[in-house]
PDB file of N, CA and C in Angstrom:
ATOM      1  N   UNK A   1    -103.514   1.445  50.566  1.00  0.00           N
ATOM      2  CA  UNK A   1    -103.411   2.716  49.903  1.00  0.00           C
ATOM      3  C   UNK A   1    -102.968   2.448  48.466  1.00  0.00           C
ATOM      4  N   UNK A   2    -103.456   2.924  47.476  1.00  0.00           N
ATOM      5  CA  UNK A   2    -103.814   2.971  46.259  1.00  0.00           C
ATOM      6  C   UNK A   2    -102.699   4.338  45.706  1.00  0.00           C
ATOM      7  N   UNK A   3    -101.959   4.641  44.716  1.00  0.00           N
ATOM      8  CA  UNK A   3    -101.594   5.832  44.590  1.00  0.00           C
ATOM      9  C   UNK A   3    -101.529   5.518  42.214  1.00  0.00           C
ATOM     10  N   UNK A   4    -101.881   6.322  41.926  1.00  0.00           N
ATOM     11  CA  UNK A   4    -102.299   5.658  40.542  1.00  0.00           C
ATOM     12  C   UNK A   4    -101.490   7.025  39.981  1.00  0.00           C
ATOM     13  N   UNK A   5    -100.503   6.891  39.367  1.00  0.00           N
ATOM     14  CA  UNK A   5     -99.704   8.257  38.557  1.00  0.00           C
ATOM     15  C   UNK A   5     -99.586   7.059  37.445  1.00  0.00           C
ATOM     16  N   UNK A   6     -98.967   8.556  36.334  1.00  0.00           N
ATOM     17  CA  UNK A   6     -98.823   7.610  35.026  1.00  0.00           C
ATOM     18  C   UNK A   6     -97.707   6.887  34.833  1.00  0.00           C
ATOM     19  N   UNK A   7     -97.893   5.879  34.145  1.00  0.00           N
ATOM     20  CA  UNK A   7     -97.621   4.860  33.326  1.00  0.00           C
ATOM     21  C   UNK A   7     -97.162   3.702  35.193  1.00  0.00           C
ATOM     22  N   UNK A   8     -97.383   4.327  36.097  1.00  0.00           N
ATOM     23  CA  UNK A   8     -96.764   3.302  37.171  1.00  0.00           C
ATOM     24  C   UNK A   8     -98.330   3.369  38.552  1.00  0.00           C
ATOM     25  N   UNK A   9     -98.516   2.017  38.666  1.00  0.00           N
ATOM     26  CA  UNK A   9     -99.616   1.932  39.973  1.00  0.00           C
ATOM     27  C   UNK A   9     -99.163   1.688  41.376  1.00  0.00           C
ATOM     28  N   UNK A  10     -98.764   2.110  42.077  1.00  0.00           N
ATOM     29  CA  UNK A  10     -98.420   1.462  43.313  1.00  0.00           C
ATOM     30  C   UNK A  10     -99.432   1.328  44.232  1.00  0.00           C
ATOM     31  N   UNK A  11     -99.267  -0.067  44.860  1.00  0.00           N
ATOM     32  CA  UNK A  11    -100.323  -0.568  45.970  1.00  0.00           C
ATOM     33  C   UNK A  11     -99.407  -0.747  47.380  1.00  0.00           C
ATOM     34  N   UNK A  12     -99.376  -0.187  48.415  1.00  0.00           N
ATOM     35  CA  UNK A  12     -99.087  -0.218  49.579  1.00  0.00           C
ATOM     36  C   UNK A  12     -99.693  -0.715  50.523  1.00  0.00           C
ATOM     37  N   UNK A  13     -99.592  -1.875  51.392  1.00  0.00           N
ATOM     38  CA  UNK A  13     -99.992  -2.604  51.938  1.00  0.00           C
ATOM     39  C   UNK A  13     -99.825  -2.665  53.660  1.00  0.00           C
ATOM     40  N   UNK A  14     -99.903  -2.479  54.801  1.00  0.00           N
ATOM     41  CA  UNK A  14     -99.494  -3.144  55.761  1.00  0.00           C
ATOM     42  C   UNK A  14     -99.868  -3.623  56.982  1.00  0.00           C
ATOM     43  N   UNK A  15     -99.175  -4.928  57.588  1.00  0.00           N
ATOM     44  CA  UNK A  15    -100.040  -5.770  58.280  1.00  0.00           C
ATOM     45  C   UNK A  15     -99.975  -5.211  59.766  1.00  0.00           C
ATOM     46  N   UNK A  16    -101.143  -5.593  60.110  1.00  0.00           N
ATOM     47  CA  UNK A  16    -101.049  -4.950  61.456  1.00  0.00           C
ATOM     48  C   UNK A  16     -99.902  -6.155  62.442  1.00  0.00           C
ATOM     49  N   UNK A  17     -99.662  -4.397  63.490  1.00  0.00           N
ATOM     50  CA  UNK A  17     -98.552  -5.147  64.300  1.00  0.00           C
ATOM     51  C   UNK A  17     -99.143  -6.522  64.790  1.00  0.00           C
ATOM     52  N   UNK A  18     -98.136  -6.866  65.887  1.00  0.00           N
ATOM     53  CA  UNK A  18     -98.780  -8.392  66.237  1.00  0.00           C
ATOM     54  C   UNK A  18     -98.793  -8.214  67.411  1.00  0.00           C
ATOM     55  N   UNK A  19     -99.523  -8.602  68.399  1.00  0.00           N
ATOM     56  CA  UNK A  19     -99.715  -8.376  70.029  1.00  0.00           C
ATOM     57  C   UNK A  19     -98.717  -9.196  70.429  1.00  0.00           C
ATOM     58  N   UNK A  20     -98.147  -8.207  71.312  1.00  0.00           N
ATOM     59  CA  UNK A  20     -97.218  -8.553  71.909  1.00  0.00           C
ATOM     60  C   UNK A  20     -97.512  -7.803  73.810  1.00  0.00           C
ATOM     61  N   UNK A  21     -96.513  -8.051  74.769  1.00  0.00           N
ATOM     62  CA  UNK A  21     -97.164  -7.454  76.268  1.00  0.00           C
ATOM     63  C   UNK A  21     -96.052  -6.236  75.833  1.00  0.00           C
ATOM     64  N   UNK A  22     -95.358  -5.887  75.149  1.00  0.00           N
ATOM     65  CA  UNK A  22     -94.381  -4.774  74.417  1.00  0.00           C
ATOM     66  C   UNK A  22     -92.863  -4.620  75.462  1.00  0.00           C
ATOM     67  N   UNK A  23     -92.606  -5.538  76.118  1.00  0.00           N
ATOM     68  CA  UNK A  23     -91.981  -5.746  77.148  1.00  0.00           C
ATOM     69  C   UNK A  23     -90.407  -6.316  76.390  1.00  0.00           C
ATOM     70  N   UNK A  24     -90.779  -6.373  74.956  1.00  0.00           N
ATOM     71  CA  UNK A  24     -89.379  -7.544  73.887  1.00  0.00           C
ATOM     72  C   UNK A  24     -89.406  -6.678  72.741  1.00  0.00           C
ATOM     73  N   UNK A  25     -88.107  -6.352  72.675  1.00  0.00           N
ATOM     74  CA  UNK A  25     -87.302  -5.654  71.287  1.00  0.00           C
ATOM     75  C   UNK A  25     -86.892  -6.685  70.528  1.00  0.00           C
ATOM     76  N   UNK A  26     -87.663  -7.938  69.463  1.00  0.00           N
ATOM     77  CA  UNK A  26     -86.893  -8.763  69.423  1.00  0.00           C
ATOM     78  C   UNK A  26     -86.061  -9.808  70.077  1.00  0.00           C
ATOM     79  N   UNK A  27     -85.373 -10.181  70.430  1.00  0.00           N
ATOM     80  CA  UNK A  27     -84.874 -11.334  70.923  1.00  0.00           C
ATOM     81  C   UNK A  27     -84.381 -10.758  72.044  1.00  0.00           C
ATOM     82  N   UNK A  28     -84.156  -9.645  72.352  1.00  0.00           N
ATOM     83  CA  UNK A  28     -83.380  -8.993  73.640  1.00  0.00           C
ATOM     84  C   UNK A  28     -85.182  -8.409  74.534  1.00  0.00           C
ATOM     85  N   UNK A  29     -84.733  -8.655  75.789  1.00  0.00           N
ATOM     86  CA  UNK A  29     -85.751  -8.110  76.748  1.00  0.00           C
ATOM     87  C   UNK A  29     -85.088  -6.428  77.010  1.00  0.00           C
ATOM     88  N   UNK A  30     -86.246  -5.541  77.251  1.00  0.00           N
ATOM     89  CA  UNK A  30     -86.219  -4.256  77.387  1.00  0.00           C
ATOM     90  C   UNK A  30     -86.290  -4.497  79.016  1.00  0.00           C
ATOM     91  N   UNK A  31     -85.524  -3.283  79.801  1.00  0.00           N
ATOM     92  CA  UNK A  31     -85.158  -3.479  81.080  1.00  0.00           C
ATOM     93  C   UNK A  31     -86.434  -2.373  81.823  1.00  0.00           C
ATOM     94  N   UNK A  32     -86.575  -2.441  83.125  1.00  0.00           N
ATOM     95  CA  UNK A  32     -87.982  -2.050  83.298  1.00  0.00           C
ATOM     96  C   UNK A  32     -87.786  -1.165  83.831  1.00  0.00           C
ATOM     97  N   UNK A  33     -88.917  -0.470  84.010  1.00  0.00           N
ATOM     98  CA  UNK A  33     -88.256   1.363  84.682  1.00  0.00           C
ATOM     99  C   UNK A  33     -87.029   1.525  85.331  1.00  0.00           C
ATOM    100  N   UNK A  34     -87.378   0.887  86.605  1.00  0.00           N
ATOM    101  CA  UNK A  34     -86.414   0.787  87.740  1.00  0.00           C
ATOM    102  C   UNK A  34     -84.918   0.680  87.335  1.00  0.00           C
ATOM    103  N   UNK A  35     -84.848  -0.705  86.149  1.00  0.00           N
ATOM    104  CA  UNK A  35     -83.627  -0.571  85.950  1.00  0.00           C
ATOM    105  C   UNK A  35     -82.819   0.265  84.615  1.00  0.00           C
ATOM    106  N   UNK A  36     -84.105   0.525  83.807  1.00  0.00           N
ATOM    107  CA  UNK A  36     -83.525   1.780  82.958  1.00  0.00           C
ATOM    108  C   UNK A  36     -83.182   3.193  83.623  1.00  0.00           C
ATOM    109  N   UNK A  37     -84.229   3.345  84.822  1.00  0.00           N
ATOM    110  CA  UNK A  37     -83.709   4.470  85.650  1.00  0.00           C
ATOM    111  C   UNK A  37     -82.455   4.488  86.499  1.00  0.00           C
ATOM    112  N   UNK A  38     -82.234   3.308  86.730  1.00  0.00           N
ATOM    113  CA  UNK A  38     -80.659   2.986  87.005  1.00  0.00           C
ATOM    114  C   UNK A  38     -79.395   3.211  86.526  1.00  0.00           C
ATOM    115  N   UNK A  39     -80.158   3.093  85.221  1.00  0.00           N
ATOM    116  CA  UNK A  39     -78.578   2.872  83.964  1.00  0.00           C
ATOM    117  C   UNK A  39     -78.644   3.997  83.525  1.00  0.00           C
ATOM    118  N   UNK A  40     -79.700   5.101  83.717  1.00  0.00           N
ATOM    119  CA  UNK A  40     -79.783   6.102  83.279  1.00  0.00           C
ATOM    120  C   UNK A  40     -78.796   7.274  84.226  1.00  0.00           C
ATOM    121  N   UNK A  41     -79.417   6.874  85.448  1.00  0.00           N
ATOM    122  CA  UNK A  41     -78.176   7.798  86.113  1.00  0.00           C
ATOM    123  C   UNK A  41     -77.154   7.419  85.944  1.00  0.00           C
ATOM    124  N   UNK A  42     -76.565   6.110  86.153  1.00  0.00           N
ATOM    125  CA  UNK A  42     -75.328   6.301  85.985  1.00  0.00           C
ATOM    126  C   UNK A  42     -74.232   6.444  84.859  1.00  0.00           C
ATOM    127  N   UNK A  43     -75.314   6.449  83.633  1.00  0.00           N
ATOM    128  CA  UNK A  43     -74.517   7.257  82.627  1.00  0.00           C
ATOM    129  C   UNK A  43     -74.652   8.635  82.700  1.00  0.00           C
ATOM    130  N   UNK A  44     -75.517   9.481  83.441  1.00  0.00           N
ATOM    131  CA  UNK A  44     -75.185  10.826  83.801  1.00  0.00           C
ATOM    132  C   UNK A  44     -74.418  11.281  84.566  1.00  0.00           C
ATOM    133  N   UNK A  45     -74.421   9.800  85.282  1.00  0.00           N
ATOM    134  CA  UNK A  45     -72.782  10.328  86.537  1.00  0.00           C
ATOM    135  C   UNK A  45     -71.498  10.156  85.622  1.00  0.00           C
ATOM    136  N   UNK A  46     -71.568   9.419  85.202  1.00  0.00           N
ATOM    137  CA  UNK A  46     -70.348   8.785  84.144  1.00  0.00           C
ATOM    138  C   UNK A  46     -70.097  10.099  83.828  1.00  0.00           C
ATOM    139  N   UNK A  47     -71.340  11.725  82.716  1.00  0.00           N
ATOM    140  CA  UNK A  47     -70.835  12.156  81.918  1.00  0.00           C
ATOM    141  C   UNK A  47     -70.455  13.262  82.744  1.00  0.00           C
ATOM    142  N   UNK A  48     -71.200  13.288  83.818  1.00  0.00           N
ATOM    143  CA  UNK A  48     -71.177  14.281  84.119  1.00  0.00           C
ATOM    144  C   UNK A  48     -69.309  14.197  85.032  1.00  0.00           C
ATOM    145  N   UNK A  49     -68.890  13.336  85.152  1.00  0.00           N
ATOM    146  CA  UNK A  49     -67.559  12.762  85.673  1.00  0.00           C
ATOM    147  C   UNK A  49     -67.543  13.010  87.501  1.00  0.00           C
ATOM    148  N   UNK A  50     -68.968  11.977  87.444  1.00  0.00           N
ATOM    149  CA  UNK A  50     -68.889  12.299  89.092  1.00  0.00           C
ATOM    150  C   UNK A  50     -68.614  10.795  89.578  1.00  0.00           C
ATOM    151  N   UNK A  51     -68.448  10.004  88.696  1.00  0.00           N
ATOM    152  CA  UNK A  51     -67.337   8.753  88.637  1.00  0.00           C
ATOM    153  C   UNK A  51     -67.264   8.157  87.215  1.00  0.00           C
ATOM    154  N   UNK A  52     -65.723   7.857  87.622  1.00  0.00           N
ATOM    155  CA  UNK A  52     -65.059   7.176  86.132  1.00  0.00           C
ATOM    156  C   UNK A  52     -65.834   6.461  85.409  1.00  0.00           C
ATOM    157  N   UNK A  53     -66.132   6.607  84.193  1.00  0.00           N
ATOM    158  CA  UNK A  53     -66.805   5.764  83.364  1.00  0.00           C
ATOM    159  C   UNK A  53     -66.689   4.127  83.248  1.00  0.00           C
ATOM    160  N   UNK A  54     -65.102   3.363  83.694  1.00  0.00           N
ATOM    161  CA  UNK A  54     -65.135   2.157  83.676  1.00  0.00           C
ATOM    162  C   UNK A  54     -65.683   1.724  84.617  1.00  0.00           C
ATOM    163  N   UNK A  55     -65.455   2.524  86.104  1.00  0.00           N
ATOM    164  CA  UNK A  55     -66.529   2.364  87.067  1.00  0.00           C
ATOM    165  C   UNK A  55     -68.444   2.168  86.844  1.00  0.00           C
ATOM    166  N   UNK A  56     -68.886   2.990  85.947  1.00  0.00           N
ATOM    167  CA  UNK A  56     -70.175   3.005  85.533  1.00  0.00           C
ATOM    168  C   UNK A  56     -69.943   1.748  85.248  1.00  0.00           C
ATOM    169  N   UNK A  57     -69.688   1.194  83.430  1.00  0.00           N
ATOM    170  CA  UNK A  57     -69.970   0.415  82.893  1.00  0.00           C
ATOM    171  C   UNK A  57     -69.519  -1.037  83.699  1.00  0.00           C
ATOM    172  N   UNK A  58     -68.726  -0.848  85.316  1.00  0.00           N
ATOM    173  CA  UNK A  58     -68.370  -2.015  85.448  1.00  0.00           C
ATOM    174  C   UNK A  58     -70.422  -2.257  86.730  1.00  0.00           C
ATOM    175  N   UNK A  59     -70.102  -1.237  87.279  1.00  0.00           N
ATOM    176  CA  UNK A  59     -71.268  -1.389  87.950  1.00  0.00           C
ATOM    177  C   UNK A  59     -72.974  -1.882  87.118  1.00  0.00           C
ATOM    178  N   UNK A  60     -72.680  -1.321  85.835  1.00  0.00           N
ATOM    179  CA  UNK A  60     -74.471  -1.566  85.150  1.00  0.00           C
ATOM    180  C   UNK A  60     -74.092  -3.117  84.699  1.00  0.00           C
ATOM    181  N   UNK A  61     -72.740  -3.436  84.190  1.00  0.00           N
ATOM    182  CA  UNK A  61     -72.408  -4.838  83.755  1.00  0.00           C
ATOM    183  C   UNK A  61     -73.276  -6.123  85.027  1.00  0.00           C
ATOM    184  N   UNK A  62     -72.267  -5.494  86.439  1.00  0.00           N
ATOM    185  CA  UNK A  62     -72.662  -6.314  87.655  1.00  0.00           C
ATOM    186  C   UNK A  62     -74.152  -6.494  87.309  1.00  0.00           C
ATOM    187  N   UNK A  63     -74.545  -4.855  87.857  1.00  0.00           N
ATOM    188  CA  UNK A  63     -76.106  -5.395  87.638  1.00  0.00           C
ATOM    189  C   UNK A  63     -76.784  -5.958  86.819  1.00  0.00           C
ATOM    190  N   UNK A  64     -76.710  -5.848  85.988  1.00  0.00           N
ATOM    191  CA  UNK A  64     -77.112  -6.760  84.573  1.00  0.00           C
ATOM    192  C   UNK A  64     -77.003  -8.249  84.762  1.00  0.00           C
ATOM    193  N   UNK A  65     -75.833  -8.852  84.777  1.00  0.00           N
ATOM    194  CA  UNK A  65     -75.663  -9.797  85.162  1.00  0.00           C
ATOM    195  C   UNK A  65     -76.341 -10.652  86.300  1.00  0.00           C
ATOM    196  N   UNK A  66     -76.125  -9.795  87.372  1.00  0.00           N
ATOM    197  CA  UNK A  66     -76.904 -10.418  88.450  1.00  0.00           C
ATOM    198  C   UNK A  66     -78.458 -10.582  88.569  1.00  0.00           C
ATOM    199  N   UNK A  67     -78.914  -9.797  87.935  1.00  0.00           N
ATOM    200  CA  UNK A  67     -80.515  -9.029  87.229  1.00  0.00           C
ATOM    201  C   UNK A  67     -81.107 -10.655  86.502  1.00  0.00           C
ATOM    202  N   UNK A  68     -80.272 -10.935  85.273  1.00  0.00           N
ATOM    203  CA  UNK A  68     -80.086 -11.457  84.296  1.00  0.00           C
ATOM    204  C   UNK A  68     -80.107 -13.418  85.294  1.00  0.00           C
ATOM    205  N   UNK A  69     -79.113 -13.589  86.372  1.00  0.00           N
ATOM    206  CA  UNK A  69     -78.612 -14.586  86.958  1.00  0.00           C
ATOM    207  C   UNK A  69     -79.799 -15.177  87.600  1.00  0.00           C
ATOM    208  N   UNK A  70     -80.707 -14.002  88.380  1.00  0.00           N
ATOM    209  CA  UNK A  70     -81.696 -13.946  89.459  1.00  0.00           C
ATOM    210  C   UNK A  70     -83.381 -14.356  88.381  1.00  0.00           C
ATOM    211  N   UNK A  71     -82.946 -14.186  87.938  1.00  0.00           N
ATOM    212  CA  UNK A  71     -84.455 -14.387  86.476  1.00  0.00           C
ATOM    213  C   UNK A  71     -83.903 -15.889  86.231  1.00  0.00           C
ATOM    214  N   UNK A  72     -83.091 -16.078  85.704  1.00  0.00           N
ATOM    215  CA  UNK A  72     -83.107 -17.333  84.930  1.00  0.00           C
ATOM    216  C   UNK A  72     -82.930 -18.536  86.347  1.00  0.00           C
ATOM    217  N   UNK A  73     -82.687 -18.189  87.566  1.00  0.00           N
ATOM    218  CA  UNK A  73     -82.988 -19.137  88.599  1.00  0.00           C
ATOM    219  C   UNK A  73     -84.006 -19.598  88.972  1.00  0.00           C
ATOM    220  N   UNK A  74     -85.053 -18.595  89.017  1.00  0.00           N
ATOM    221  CA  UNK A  74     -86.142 -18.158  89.647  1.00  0.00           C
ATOM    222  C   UNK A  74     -86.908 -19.283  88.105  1.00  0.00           C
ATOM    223  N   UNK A  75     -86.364 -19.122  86.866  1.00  0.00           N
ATOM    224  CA  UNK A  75     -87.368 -19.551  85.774  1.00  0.00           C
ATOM    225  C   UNK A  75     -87.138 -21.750  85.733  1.00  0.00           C
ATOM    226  N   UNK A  76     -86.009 -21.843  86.909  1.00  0.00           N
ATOM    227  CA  UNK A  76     -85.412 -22.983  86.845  1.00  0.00           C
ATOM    228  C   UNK A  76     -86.114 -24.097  87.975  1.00  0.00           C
ATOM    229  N   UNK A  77     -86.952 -23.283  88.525  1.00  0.00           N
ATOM    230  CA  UNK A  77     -88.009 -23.890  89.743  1.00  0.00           C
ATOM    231  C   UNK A  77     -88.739 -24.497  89.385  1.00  0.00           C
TER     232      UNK A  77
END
């Protein structure tokens, strides 16, 4: 895109994205339905205070972790 006003030209340029399986935010992996639908309730239980919030964040931690433990075993075969 071309935009030509006076006394200044600007040229705007940009590259197309890059294929990716869209599964990676960058260096962090995006979590997959199942477990975004996970973490999703239980920050609605959290707000909704149908259990303590350190409870939430200790439970999505576990899972995460163990999520996280079970992948990198499985990648060690």
């Amino acid at each position: 895109m071309v935009l030509h006003l006076p006394y200044v030209t600007a040229r705007l340029e940009m590259a197309p994205p890059p294929k990716d399986d869209g599964r990676h935010l960058g260096p962090v992996p995006i979590p997959s339905a199942k477990m975004t639908a996970y973490y999703i309730g239980l920050g609605t239980l959290a707000a909704v205070e149908a259990i303590e919030w350190p409870i939430a964040v200790a439970l999505a931690a576990g899972s995460y972790v163990a999520q996280r433990t079970r992948a990198t075993a499985t990648a060690h075969r």
